[in-house]
Protein backbone atom coordinates (compact mmCIF):
# COMPACT_ATOMS: atom_id res chain seq x y z
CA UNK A 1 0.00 0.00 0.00
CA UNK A 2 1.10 3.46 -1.02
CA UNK A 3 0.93 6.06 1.75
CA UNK A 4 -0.45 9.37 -0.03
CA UNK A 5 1.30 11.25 -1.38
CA UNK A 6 2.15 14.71 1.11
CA UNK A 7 1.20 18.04 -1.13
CA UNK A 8 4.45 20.37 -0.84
CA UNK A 9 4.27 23.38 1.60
CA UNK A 10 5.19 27.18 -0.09
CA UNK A 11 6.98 28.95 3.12
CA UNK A 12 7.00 31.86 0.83
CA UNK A 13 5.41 34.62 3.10
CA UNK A 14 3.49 36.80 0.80
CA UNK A 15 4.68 40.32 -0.54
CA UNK A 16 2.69 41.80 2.58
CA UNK A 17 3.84 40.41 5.56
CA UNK A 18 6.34 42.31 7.51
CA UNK A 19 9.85 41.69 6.91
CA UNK A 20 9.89 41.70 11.22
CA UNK A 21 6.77 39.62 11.45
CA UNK A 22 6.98 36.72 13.67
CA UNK A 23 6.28 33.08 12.66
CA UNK A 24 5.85 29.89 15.28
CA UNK A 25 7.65 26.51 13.30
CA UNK A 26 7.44 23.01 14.61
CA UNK A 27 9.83 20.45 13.30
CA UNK A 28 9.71 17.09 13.59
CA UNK A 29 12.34 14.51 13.72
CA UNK A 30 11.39 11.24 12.18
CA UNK A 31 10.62 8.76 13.96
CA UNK A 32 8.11 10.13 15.99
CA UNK A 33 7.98 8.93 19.58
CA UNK A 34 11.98 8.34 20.30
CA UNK A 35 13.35 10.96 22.20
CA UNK A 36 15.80 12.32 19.87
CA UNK A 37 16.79 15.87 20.93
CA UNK A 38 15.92 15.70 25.05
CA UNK A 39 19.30 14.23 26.45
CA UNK A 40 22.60 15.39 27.51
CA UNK A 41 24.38 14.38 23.88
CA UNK A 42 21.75 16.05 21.41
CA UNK A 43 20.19 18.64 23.59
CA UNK A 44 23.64 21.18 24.20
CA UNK A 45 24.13 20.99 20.23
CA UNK A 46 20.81 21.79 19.20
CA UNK A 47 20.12 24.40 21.43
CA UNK A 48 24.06 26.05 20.64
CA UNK A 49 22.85 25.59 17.21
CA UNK A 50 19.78 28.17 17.90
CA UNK A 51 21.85 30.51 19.90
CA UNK A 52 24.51 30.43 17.27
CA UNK A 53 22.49 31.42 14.56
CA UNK A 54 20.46 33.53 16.48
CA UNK A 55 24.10 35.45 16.76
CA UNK A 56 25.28 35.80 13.45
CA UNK A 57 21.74 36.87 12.30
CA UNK A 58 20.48 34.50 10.31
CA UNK A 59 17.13 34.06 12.25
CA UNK A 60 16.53 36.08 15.74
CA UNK A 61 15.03 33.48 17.92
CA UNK A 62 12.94 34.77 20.77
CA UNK A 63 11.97 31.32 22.18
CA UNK A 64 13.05 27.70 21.52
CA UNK A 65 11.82 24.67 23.16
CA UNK A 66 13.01 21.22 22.63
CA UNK A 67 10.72 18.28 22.87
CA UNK A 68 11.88 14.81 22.92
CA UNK A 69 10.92 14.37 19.14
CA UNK A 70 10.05 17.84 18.05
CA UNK A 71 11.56 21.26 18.79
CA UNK A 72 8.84 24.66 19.22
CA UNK A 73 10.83 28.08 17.57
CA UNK A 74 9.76 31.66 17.78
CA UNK A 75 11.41 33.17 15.39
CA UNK A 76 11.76 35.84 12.84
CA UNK A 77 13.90 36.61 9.49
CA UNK A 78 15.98 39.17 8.05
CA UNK A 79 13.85 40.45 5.41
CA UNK A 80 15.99 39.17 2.38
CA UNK A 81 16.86 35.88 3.97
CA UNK A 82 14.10 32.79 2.59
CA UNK A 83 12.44 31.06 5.21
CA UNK A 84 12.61 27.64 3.90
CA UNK A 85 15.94 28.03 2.90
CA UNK A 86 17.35 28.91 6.79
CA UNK A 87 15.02 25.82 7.62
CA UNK A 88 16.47 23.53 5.49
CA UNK A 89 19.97 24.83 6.04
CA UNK A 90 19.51 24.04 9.84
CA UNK A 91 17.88 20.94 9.45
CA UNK A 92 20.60 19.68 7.00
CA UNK A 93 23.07 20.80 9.57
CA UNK A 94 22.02 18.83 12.22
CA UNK A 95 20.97 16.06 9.98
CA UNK A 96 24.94 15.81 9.20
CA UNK A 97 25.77 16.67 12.17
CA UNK A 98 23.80 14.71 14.53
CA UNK A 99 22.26 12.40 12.04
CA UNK A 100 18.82 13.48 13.07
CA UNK A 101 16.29 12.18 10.61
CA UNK A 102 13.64 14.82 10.10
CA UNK A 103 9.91 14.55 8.50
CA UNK A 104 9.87 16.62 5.41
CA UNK A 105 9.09 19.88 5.62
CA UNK A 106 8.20 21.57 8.81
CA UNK A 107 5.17 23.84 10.21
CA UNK A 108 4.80 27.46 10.01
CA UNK A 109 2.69 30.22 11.45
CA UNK A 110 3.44 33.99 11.08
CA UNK A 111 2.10 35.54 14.36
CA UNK A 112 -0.26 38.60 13.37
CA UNK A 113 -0.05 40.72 16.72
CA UNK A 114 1.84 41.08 19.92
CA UNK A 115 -0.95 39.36 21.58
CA UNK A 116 -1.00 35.76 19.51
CA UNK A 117 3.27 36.23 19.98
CA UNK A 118 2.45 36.24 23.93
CA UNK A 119 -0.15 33.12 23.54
CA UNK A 120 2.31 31.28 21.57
CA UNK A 121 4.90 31.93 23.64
CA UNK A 122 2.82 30.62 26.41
CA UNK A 123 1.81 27.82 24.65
CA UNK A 124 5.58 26.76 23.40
CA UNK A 125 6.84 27.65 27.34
CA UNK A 126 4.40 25.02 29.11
CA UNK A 127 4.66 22.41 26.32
CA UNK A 128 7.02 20.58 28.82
CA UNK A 129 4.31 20.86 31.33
CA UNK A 130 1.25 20.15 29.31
CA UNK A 131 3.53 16.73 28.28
CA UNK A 132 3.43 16.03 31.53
CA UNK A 133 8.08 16.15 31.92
CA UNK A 134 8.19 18.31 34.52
CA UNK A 135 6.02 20.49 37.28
CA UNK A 136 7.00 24.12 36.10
CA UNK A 137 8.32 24.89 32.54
CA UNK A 138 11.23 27.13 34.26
CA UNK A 139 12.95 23.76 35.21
CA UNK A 140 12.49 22.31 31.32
CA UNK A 141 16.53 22.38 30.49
CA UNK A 142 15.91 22.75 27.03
CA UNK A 143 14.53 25.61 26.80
CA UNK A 144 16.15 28.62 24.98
CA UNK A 145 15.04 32.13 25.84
CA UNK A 146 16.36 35.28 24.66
CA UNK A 147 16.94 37.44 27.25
CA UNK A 148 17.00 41.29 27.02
């Protein structure tokens, strides 16, 4: 049997969006279930990985959570840079890297107002929680935050 066939996302943000605007991705790692980025081998690199980027400007991360076979960003783009392209880039990194296997694609959302950023945020802080890892999402240890 044939599994469907997946129809192939456009991360393109459209001409109006905000060069600034912020977007909420998921990405999977493949196979789902296996905790591939929650230990003390895979954990350190990805999150360096986000910080690291984060400081040379390729993407400024405002929140990243790790998950034990999916990782939460907040994130925005410099307004020239292609979304899908610093995606794939990062996921091919780590691929090599750490030989994470990743589902294809990943999911976006561009946040439309400072209020659905704060929600999200929220929502990406207490995954831990809501997963039912730990008590109080402050003690998640992969968790990356930017701080001002």
């Amino acid at each position: 049997m044939n599994p469907i066939p997946r129809k192939r996302l456009d991360h393109k943000p459209p001409m109006w969006v905000r060069p600034e605007a912020d977007f909420f991705i998921t990405v999977c790692a493949e196979p789902r279930r296996v905790n591939h980025f929650c230990n003390l081998v895979s954990g350190p690199i990805v999150i360096e990985s986000i910080r690291n980027r984060h400081d040379r400007g390729i993407w400024y991360c405002h929140l990243a959570v790790l998950m034990p076979d999916h990782i939460h960003l907040l994130l925005n783009f410099p307004g020239d840079k292609s979304l899908a392209r610093i995606m794939s880039e990062w996921k091919g990194w780590l691929g090599r890297y750490r030989g994470i296997s990743w589902q294809r694609n990943f999911f976006d959302h561009r946040l439309r107002n400072e209020e659905q950023d704060r929600n999200k945020a929220d929502y990406v802080f207490n995954n831990p929680v809501r997963a039912g890892l730990i008590e109080k999402p402050e003690d998640w240890p992969y968790t990356w935050m930017l701080t001002s």
